[in-house]
Protein backbone atom coordinates (compact mmCIF):
# COMPACT_ATOMS: atom_id res chain seq x y z
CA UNK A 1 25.73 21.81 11.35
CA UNK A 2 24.52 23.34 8.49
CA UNK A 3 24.11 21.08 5.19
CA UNK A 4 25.53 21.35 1.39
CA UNK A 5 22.90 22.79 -0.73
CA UNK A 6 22.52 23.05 -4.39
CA UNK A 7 22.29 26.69 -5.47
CA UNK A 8 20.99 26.35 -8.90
CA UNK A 9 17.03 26.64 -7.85
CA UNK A 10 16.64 30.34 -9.38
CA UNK A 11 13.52 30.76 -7.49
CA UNK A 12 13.49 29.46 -4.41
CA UNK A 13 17.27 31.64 -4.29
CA UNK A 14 14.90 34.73 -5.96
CA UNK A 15 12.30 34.30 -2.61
CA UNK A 16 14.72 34.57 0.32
CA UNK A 17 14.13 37.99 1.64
CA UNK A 18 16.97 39.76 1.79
CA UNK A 19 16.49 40.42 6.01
CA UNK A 20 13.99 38.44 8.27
CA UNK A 21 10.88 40.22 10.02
CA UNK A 22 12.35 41.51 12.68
CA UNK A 23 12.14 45.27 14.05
CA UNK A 24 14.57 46.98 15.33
CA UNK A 25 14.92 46.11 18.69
CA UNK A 26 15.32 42.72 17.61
CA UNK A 27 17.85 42.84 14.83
CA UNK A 28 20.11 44.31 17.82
CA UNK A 29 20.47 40.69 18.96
CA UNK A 30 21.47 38.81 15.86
CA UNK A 31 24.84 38.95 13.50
CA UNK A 32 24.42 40.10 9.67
CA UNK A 33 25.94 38.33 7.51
CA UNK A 34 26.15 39.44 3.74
CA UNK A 35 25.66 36.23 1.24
CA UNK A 36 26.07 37.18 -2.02
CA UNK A 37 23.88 35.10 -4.47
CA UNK A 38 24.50 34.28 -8.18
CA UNK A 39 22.14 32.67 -10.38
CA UNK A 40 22.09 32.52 -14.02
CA UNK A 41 18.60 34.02 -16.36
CA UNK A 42 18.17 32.03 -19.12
CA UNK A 43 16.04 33.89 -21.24
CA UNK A 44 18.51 37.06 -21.04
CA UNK A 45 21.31 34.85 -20.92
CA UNK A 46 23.44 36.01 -18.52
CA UNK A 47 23.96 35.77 -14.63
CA UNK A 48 22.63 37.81 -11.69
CA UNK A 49 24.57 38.51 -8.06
CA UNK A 50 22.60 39.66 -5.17
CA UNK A 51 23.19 40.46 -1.83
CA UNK A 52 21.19 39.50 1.14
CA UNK A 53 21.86 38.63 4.73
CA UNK A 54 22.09 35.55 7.06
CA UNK A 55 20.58 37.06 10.55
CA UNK A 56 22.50 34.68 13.02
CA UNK A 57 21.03 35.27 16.94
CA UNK A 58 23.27 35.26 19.44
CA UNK A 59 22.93 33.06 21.98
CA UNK A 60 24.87 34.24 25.05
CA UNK A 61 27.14 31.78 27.29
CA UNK A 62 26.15 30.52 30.67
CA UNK A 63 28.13 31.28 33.13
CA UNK A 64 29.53 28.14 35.45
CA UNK A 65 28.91 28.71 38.93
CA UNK A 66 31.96 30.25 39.90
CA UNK A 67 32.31 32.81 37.13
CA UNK A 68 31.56 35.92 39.35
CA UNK A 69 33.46 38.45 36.97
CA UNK A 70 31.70 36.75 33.98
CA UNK A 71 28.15 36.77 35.97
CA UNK A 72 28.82 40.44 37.32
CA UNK A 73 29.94 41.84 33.28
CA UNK A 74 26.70 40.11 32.08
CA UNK A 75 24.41 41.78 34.72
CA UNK A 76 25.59 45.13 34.17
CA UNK A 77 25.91 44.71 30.59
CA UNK A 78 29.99 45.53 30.60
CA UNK A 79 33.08 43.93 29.01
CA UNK A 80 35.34 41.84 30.52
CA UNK A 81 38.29 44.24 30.82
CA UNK A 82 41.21 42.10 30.85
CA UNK A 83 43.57 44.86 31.35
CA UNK A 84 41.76 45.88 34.60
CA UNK A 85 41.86 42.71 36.34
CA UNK A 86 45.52 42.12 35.96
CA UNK A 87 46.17 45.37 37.80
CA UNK A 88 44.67 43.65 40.44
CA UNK A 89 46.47 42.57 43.54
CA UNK A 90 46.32 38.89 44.73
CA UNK A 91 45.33 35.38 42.79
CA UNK A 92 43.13 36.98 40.56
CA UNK A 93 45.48 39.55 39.04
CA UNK A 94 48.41 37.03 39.35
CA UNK A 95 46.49 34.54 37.12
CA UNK A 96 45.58 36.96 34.33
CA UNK A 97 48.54 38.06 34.05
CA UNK A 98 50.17 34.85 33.87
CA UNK A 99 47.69 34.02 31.48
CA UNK A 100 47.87 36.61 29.19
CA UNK A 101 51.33 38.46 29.80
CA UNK A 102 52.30 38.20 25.60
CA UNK A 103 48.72 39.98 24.55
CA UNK A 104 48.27 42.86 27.82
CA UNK A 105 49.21 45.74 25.45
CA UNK A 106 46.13 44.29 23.18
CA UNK A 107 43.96 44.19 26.27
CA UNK A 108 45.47 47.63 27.26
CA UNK A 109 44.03 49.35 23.80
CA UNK A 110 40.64 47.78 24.16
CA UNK A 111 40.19 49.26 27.34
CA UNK A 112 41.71 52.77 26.16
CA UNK A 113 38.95 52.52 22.99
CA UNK A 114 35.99 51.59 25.05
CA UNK A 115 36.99 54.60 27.35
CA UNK A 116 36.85 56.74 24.41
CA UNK A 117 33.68 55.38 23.73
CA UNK A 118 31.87 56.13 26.41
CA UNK A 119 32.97 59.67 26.94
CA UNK A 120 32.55 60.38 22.93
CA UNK A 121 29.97 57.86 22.12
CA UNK A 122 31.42 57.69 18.72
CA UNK A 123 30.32 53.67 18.16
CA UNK A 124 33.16 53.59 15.25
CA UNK A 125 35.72 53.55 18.28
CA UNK A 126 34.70 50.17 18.52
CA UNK A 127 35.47 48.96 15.56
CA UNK A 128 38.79 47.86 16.32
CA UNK A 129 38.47 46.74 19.74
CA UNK A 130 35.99 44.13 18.25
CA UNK A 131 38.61 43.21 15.64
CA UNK A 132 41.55 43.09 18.36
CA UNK A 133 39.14 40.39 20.38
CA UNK A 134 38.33 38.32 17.41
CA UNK A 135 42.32 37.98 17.01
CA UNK A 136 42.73 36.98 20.80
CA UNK A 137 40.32 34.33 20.52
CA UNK A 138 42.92 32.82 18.49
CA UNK A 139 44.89 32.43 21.80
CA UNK A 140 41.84 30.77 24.13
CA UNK A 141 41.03 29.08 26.25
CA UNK A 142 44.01 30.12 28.77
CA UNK A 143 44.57 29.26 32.44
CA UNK A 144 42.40 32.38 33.47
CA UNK A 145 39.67 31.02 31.24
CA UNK A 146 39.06 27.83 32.48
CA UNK A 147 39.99 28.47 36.11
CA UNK A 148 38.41 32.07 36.75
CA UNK A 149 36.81 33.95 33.75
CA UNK A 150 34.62 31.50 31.32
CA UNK A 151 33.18 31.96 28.13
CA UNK A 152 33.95 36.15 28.68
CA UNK A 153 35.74 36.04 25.22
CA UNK A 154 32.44 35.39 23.64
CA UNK A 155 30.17 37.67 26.17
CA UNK A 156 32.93 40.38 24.91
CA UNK A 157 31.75 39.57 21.22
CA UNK A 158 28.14 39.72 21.55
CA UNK A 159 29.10 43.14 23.49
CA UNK A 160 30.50 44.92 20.90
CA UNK A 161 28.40 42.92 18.44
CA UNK A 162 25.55 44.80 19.89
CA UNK A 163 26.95 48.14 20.07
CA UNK A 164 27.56 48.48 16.84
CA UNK A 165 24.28 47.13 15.75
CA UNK A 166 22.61 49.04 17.55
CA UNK A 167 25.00 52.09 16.08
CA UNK A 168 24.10 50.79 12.55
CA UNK A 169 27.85 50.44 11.78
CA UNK A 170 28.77 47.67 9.12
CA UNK A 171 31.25 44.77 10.27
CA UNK A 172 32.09 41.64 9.18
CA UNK A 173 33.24 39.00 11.38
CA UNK A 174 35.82 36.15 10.64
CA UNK A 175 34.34 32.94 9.06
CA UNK A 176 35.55 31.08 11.61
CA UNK A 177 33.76 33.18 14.32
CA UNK A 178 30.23 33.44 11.71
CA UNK A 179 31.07 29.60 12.19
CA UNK A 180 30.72 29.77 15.86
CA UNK A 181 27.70 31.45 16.18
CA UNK A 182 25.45 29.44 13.66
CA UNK A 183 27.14 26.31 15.28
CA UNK A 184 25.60 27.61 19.12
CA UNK A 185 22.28 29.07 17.43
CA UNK A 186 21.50 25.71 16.13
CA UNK A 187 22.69 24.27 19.15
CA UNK A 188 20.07 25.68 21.00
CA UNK A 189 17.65 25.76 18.63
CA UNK A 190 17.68 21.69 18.71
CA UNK A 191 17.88 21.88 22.16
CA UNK A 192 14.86 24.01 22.82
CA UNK A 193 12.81 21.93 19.95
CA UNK A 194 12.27 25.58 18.40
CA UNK A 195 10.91 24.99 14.75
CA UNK A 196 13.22 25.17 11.56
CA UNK A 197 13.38 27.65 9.71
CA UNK A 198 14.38 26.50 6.15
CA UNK A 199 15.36 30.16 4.94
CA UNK A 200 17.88 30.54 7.61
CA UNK A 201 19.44 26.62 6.69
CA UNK A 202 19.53 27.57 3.13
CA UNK A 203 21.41 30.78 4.02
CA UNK A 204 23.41 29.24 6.08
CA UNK A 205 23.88 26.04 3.76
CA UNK A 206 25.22 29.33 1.52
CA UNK A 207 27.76 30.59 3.82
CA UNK A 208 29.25 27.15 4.30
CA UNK A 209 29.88 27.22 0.94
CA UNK A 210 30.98 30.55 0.32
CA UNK A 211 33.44 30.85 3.34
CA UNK A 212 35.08 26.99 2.81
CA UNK A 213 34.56 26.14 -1.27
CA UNK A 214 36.60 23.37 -1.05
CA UNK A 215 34.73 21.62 2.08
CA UNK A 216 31.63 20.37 1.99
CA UNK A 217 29.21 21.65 5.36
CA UNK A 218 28.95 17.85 6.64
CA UNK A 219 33.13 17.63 6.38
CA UNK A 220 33.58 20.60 8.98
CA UNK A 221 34.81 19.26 12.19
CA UNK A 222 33.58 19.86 15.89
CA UNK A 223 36.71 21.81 16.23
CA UNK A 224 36.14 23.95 13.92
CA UNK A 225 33.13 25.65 16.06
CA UNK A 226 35.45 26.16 18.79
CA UNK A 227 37.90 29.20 19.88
């Protein structure tokens, strides 16, 4: 978990580049988050507000060993089409739909925008099927999730995540979803013994502040890292 900072140290705040070294081809695989940063000048006696960017990487899920249609999406680099598998006959269409019978027409219209997608292209068509998934995740895990499908909801993210990265289209995520995806980045960080990095903690340490003012970073709950 990220850890309550003070934000009154003008210039180590005035150092933090506003993006990390990364090229391109990297900055595909991470999450941008704007942090906007206020500090006051003393001898001109007023305050300051900049912008720059918490770089989050996105650390995909593993698939357990019997998530096929997980493994299968992640190997040919596709979304989980909900909508698709509960036209399917037998258990597997059965328990999606079972699973997800009040949210189907959702499902239905990210299907219908990632078809337009790929015929058009157009990235921006996107932009609301990654919104529509960040509201379903509300509604997880299910009975499909745990029995059949596994962490897809979050392989879906990254997906679209990704896309539009890649697109250069601006989006901002849900705090609680940013939350997620610092909380599994320093997850594995720790668990690979991978070095800090104290710009990214700061930033972070920023975030947590910004996105729940009233709760300190150490008071956030394991639960609030999950979907």
């Amino acid at each position: 978990q990220g850890r309550k900072v003070l934000t009154d140290d003008v210039k180590k705040l005035k150092s933090l580049k506003v993006t990390p070294d990364l090229d391109e081809e990297e900055k595909i695989n991470y999450y941008k988050e704007p942090i906007w940063i206020e500090y006051y000048i003393p001898k001109e006696s007023r305050f300051a507000l900049e912008t720059k960017y918490l770089f989050v990487k996105l650390i995909d899920p593993i698939p357990r060993e019997n998530d096929e249609i997980l493994k299968k999406a992640m190997e040919e680099d596709k979304v989980v089409e909900i909508h698709k598998l509960a036209e399917m006959r037998g258990k597997v269409g059965e328990l999606v739909r079972q699973s997800y019978q009040n949210s189907l027409t959702m499902f239905e219209t990210i299907s219908e925008q990632l078809e337009q997608y790929e015929e058009t292209g157009n990235a921006n068509l996107l932009l609301p099927a990654i919104y529509i998934t960040e509201t379903l995740m509300h509604f997880e895990p299910t009975l499909a999730t745990l029995e059949l499908l596994g962490d897809y909801c979050l392989h879906n993210l990254h997906w679209f995540i990704r896309r539009l990265n890649k697109a250069n289209i601006e989006f901002s995520l849900e705090d609680r979803n940013v939350l997620l995806l610092v909380k599994r980045r320093n997850f594995y960080w720790e668990e690979n013994e991978l070095p800090e990095d104290e710009d990214f903690d700061l930033f972070a340490a920023l975030f947590f502040e910004q996105a729940y003012p009233h709760r300190g970073a150490e008071e956030l709950e394991e639960r609030d890292f999950l979907y």
